[in-house]
N, C-alpha and C. Protein backbone atom coordinates (compact mmCIF):
# COMPACT_ATOMS: atom_id res chain seq x y z
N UNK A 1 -18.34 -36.31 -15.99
CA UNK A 1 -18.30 -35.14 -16.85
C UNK A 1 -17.27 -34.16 -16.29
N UNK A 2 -16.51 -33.78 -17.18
CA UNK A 2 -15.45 -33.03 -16.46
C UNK A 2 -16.07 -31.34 -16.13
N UNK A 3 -15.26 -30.90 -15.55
CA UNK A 3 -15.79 -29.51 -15.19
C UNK A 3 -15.76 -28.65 -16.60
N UNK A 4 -15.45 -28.52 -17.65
CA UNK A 4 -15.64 -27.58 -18.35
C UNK A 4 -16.35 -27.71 -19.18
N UNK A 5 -16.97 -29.13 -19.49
CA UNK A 5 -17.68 -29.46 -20.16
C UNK A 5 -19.22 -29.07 -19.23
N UNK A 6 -19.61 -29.16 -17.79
CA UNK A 6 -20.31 -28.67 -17.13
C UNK A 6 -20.80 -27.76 -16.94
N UNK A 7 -19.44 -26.73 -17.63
CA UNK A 7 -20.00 -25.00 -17.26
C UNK A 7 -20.57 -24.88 -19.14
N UNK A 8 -19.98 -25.49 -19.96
CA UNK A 8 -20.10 -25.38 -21.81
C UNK A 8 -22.09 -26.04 -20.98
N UNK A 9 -22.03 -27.02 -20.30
CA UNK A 9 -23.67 -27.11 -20.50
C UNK A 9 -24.79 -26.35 -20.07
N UNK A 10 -24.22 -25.74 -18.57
CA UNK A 10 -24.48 -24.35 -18.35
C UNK A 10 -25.15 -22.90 -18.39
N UNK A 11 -23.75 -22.76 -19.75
CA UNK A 11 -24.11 -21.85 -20.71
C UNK A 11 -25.33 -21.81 -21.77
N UNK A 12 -25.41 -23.09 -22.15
CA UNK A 12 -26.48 -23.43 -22.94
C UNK A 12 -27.67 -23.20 -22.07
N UNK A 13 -28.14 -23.82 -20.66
CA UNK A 13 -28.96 -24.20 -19.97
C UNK A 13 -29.33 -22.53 -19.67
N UNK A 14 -28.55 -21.79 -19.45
CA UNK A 14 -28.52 -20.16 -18.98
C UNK A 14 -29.40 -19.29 -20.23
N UNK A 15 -29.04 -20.09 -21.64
CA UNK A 15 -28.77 -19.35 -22.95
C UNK A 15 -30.74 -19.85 -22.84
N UNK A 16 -30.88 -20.44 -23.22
CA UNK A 16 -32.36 -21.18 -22.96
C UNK A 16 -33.11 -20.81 -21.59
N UNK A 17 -32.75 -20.38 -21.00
CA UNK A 17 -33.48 -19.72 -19.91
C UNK A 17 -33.78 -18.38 -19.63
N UNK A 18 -32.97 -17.69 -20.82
CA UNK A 18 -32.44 -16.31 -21.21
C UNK A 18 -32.42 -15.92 -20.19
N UNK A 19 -31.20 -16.28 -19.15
CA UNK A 19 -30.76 -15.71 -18.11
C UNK A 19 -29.08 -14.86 -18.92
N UNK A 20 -29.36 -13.81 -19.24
CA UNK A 20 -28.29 -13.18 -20.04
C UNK A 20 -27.12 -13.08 -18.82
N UNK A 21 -27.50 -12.57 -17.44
CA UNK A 21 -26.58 -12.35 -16.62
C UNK A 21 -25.11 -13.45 -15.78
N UNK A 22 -26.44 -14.63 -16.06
CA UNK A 22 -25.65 -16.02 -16.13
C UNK A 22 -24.94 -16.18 -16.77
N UNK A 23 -25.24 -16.40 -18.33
CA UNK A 23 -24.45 -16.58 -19.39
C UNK A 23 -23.35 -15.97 -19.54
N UNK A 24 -23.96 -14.31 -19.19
CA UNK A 24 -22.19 -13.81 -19.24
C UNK A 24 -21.17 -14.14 -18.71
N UNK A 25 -21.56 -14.39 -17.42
CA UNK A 25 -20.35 -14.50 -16.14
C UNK A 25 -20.02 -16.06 -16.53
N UNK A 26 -20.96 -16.98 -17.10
CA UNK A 26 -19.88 -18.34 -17.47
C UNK A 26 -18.92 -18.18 -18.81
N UNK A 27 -19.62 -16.97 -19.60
CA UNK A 27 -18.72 -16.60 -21.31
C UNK A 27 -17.39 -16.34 -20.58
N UNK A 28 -17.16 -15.35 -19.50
CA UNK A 28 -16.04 -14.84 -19.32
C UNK A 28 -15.30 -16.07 -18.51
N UNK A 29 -15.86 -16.88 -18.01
CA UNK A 29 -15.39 -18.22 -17.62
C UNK A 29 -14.93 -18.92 -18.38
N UNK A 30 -15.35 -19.10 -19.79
CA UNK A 30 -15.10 -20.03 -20.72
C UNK A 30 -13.74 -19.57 -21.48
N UNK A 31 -13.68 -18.04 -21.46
CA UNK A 31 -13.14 -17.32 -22.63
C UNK A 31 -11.80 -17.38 -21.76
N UNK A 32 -11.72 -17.44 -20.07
CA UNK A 32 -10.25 -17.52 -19.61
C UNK A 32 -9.53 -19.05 -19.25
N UNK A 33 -10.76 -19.93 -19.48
CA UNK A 33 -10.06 -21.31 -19.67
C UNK A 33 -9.74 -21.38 -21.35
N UNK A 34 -10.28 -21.01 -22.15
CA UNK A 34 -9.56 -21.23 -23.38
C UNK A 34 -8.40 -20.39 -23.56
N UNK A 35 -8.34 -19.45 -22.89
CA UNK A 35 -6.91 -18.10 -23.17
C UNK A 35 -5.95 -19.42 -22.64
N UNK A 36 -6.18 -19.65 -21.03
CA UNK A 36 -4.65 -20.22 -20.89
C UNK A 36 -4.79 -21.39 -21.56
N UNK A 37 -5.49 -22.67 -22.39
CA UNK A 37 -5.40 -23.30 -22.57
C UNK A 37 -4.56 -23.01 -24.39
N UNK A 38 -4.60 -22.53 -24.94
CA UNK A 38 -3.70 -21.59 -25.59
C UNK A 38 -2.47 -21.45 -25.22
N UNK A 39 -3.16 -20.71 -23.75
CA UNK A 39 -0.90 -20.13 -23.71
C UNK A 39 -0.49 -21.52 -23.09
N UNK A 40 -0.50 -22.50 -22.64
CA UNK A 40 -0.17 -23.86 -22.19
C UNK A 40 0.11 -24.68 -23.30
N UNK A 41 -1.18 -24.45 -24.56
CA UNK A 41 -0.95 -25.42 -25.48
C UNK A 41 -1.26 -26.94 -25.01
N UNK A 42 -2.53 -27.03 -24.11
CA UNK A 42 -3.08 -27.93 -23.76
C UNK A 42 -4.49 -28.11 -23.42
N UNK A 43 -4.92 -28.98 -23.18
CA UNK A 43 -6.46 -29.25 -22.46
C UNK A 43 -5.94 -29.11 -21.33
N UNK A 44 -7.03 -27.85 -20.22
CA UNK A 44 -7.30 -27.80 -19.10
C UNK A 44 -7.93 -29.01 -18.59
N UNK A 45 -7.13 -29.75 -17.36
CA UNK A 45 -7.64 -30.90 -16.29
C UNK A 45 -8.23 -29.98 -15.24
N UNK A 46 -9.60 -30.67 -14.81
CA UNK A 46 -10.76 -29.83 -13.36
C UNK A 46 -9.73 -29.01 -12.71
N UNK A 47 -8.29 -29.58 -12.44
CA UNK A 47 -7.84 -29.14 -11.06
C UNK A 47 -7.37 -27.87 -12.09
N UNK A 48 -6.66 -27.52 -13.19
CA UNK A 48 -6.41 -26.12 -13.37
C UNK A 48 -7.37 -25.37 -13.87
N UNK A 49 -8.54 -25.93 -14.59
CA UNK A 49 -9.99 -25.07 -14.09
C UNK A 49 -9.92 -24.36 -12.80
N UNK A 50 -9.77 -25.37 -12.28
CA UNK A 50 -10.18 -25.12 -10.30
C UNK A 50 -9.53 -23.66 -10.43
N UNK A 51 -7.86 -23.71 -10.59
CA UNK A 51 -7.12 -22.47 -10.79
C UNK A 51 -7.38 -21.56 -11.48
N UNK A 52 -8.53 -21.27 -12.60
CA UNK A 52 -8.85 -20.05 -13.01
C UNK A 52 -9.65 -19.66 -12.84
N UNK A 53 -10.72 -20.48 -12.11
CA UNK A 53 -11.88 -19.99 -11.12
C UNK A 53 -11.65 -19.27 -9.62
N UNK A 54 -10.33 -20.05 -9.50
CA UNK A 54 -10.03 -19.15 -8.08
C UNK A 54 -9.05 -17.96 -8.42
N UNK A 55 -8.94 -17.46 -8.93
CA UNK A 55 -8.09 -16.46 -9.95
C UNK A 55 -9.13 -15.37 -10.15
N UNK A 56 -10.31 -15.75 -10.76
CA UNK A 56 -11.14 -14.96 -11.35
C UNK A 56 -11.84 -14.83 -10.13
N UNK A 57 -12.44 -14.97 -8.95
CA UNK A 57 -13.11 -14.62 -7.97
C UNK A 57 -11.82 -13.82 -7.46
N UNK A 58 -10.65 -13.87 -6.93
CA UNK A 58 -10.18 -13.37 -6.39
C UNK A 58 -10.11 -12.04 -7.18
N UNK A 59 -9.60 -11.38 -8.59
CA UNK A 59 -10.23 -10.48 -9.01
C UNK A 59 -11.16 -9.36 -9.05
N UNK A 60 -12.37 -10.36 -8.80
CA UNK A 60 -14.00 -10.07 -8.59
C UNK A 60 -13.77 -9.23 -7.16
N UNK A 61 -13.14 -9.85 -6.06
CA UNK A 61 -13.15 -9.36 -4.85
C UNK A 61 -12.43 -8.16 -4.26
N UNK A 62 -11.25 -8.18 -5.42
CA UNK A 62 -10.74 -6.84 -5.58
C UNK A 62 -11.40 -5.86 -6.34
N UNK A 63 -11.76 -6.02 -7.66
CA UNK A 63 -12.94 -5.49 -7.80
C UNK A 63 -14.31 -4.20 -7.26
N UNK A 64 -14.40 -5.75 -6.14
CA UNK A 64 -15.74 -4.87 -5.64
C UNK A 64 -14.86 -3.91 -4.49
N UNK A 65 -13.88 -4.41 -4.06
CA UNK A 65 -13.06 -3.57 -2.56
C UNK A 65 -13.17 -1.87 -3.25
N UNK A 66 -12.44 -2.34 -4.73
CA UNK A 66 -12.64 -0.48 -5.33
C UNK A 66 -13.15 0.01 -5.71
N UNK A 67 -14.83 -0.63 -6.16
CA UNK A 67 -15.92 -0.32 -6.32
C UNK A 67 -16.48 0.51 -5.20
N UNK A 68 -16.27 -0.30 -4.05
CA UNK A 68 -17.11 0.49 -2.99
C UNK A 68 -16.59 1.13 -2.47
N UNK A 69 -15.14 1.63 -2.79
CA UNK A 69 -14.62 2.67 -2.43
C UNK A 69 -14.87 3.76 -3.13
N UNK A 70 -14.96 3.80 -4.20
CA UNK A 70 -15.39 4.47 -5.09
C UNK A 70 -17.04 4.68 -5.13
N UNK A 71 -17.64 4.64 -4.62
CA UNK A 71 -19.15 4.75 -4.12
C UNK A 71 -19.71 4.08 -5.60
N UNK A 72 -19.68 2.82 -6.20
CA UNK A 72 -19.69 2.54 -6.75
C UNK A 72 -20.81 0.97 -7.09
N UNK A 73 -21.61 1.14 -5.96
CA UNK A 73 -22.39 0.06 -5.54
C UNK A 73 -22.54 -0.99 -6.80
N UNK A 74 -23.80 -0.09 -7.94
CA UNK A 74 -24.40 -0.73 -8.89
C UNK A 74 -23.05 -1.75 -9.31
N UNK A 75 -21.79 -1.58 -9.85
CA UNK A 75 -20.96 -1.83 -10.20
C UNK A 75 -20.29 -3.18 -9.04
N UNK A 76 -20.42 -3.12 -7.45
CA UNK A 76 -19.82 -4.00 -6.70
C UNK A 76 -21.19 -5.17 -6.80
N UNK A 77 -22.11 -4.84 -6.87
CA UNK A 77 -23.29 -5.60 -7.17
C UNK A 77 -23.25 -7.12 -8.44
N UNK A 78 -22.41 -5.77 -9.36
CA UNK A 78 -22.80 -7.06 -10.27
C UNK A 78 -21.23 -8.14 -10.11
N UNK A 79 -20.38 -7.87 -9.92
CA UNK A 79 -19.11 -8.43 -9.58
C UNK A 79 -19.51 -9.43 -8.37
N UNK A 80 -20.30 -9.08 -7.27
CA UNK A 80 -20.75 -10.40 -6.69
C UNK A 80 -21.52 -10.97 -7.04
N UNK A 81 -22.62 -10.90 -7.93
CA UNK A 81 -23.32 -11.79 -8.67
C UNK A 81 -22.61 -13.08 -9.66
N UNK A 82 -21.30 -12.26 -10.09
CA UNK A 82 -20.77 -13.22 -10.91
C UNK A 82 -19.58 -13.76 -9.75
N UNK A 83 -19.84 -13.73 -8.67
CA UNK A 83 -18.53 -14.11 -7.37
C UNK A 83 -20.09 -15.83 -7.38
N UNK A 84 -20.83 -15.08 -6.89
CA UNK A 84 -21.63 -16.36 -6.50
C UNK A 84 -21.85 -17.48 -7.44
N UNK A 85 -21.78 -17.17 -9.28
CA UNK A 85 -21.97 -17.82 -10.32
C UNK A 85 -20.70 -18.75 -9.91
N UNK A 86 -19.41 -18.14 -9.78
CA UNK A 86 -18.35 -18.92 -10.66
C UNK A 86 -18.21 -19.85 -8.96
N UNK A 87 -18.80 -19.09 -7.81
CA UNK A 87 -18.41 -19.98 -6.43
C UNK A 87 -19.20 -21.48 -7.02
N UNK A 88 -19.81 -21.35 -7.65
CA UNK A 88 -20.79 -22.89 -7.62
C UNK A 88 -20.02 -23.85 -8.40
N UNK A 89 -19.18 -23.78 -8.97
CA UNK A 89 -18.00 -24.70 -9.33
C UNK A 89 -16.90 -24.99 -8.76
N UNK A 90 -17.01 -24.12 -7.30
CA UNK A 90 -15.40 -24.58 -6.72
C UNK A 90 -15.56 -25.87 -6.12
N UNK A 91 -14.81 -26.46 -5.87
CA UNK A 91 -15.03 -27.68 -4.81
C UNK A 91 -15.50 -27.41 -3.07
N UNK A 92 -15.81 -28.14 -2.52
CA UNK A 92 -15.81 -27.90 -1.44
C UNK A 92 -14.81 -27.46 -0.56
N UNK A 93 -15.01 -26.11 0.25
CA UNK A 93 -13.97 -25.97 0.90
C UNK A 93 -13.61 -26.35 2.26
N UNK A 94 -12.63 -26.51 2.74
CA UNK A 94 -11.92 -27.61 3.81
C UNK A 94 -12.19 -26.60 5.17
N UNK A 95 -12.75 -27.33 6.23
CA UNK A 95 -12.38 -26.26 7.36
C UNK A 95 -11.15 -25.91 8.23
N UNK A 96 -11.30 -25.52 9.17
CA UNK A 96 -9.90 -25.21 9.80
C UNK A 96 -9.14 -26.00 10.25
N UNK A 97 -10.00 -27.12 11.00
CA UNK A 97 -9.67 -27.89 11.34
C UNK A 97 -8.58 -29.10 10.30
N UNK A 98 -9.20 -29.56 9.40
CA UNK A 98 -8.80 -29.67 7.87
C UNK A 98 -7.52 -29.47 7.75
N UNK A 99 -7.82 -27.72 7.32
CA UNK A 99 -6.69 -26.92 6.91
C UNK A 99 -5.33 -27.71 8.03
N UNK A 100 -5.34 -27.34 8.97
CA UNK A 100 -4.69 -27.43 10.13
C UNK A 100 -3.57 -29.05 10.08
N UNK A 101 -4.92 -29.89 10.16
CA UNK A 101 -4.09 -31.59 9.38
C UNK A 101 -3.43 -31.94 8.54
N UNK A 102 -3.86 -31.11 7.29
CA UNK A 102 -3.18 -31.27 6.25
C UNK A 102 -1.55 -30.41 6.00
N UNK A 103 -1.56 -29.17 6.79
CA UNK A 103 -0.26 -28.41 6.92
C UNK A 103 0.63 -29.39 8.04
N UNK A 104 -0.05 -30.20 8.85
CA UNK A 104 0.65 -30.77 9.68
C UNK A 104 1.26 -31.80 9.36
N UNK A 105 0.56 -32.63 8.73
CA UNK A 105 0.93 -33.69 7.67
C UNK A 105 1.74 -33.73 6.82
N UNK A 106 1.81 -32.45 6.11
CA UNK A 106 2.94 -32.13 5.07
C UNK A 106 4.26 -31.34 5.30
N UNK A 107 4.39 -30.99 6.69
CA UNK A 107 5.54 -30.61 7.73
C UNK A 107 5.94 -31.65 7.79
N UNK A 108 5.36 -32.74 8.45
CA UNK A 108 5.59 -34.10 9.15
C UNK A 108 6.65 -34.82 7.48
N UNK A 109 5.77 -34.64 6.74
CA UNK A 109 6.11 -35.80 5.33
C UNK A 109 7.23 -35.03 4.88
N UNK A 110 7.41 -34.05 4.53
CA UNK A 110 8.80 -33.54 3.68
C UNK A 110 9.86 -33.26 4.86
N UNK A 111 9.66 -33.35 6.47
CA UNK A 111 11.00 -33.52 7.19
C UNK A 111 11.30 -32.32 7.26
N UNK A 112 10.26 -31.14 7.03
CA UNK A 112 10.80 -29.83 7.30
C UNK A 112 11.04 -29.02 8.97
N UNK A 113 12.18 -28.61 8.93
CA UNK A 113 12.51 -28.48 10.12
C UNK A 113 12.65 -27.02 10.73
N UNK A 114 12.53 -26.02 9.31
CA UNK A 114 12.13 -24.85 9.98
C UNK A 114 11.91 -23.34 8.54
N UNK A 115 12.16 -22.37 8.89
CA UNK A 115 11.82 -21.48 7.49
C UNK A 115 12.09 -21.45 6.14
N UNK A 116 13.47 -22.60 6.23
CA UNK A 116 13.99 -22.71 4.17
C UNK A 116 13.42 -23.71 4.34
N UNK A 117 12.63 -24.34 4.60
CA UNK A 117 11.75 -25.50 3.64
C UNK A 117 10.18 -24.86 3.57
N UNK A 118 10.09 -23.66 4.00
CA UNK A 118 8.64 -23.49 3.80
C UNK A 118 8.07 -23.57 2.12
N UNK A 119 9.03 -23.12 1.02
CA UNK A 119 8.78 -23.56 -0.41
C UNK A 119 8.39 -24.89 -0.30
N UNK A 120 9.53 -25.97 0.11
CA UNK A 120 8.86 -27.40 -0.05
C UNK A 120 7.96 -27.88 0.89
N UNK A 121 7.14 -27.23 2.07
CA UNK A 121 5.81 -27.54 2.28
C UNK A 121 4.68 -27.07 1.85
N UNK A 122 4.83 -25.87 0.99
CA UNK A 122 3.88 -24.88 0.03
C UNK A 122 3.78 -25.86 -0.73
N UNK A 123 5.00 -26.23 -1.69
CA UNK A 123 4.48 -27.05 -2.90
C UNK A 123 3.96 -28.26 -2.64
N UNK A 124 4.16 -29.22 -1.48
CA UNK A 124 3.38 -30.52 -1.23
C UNK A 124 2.07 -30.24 -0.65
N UNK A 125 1.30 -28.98 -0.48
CA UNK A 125 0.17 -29.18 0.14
C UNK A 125 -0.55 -28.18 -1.04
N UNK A 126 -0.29 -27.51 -2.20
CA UNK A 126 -1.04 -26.82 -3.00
C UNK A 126 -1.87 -27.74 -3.92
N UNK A 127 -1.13 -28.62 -3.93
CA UNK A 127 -2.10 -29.74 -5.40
C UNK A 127 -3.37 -30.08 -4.62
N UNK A 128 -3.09 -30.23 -3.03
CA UNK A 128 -3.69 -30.94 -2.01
C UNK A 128 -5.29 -29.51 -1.89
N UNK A 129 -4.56 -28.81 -1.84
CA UNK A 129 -6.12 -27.71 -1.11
C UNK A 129 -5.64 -26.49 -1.93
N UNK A 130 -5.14 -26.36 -3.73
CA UNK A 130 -5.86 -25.11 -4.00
C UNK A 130 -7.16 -25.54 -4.58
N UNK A 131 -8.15 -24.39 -4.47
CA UNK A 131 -9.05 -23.90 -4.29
C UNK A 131 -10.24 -24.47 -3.34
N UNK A 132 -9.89 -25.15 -2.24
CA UNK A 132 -10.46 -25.89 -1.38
C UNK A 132 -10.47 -25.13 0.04
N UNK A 133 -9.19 -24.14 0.24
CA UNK A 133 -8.89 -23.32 1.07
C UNK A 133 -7.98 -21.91 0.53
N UNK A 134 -8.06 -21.13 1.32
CA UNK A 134 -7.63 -19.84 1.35
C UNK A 134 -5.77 -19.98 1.07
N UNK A 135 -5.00 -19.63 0.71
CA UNK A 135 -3.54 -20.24 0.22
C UNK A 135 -3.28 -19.34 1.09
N UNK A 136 -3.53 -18.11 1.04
CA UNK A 136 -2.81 -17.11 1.84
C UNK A 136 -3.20 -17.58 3.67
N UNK A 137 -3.83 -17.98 3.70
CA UNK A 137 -4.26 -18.78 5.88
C UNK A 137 -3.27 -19.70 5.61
N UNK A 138 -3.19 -20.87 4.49
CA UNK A 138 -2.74 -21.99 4.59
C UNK A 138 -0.42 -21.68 4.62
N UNK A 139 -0.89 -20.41 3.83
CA UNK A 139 1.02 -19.66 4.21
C UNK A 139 1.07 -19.40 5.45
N UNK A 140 0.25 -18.60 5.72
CA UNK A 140 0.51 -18.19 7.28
C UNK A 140 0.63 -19.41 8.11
N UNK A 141 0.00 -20.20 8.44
CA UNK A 141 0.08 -21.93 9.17
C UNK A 141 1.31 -22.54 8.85
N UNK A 142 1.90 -22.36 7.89
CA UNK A 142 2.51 -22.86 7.55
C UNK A 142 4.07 -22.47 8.51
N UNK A 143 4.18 -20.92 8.33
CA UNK A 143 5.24 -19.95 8.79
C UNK A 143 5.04 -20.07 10.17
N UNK A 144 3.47 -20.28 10.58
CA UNK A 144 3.80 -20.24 12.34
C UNK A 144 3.99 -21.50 12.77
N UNK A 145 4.00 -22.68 12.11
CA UNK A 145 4.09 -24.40 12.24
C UNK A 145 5.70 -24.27 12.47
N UNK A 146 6.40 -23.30 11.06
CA UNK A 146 7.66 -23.73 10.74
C UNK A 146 8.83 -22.58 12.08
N UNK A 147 7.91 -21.81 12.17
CA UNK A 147 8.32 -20.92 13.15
C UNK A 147 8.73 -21.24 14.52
N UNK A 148 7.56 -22.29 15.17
CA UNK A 148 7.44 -22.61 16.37
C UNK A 148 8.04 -23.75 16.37
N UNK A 149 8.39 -24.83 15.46
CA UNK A 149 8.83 -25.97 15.77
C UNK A 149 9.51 -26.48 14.86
């Protein structure tokens, strides 16, 4: 079952449980895989799901940063409620260790030898670990891999 068909069952399962708070946070899930699937002019595959789930939490997390700056609790409250909804569809995420192999691996494979190839080790390891790891750790590893050696 592909992932969007998972969260469409979901919704139903949420809608029947009259968990309204659920439901919403997968509507606004549903409503930004159909936007880009629109502006693409295609069916979303899991892995660019994957990409608007990690899009939309990252959001959420900014979000709550100016929520609670803004003494704004009730409001950072419900933004992590829907952080924890949409986390239950990401894939598993990779540890450091992980992280670490796979930047090494893809130094090693594209022959990069120092800071102008950091684009072409970004792009051989993003298909690999977005939303599996943090992109912004996996840049930095990348710059101190390409830095030091």
């Amino acid at each position: 079952m592909s992932l969007k068909a998972k969260i469409n069952d979901d919704v139903k399962t949420a809608m029947r449980a009259g968990d309204a708070r659920r439901r919403d946070a997968l509507r606004l899930l549903l409503a930004a895989v159909k936007q880009r699937e629109v502006d693409e002019r295609k069916e979303l595959a899991d892995v660019d799901v994957i990409a608007v789930l990690d899009k939309m939490i990252k959001q959420r997390r900014d979000s709550i940063a100016q929520f609670e700056k803004g003494g704004r609790q009730d409001l950072a409250d419900a933004e992590m409620f829907e952080i924890d909804v949409l986390q239950g569809y990401m894939p598993q995420a990779l540890s450091d260790a992980e992280v670490e192999a796979a930047v090494a691996a893809a130094v090693q494979d594209t022959g990069a030898k120092g800071m102008p190839d950091m684009g072409k080790v970004m792009a051989a390891l993003k298909p690999k670990l977005a939303g599996r790891a943090d992109m912004g750790k996996v840049s930095a590893l990348v710059r101190a891999k390409l830095a030091g050696g």
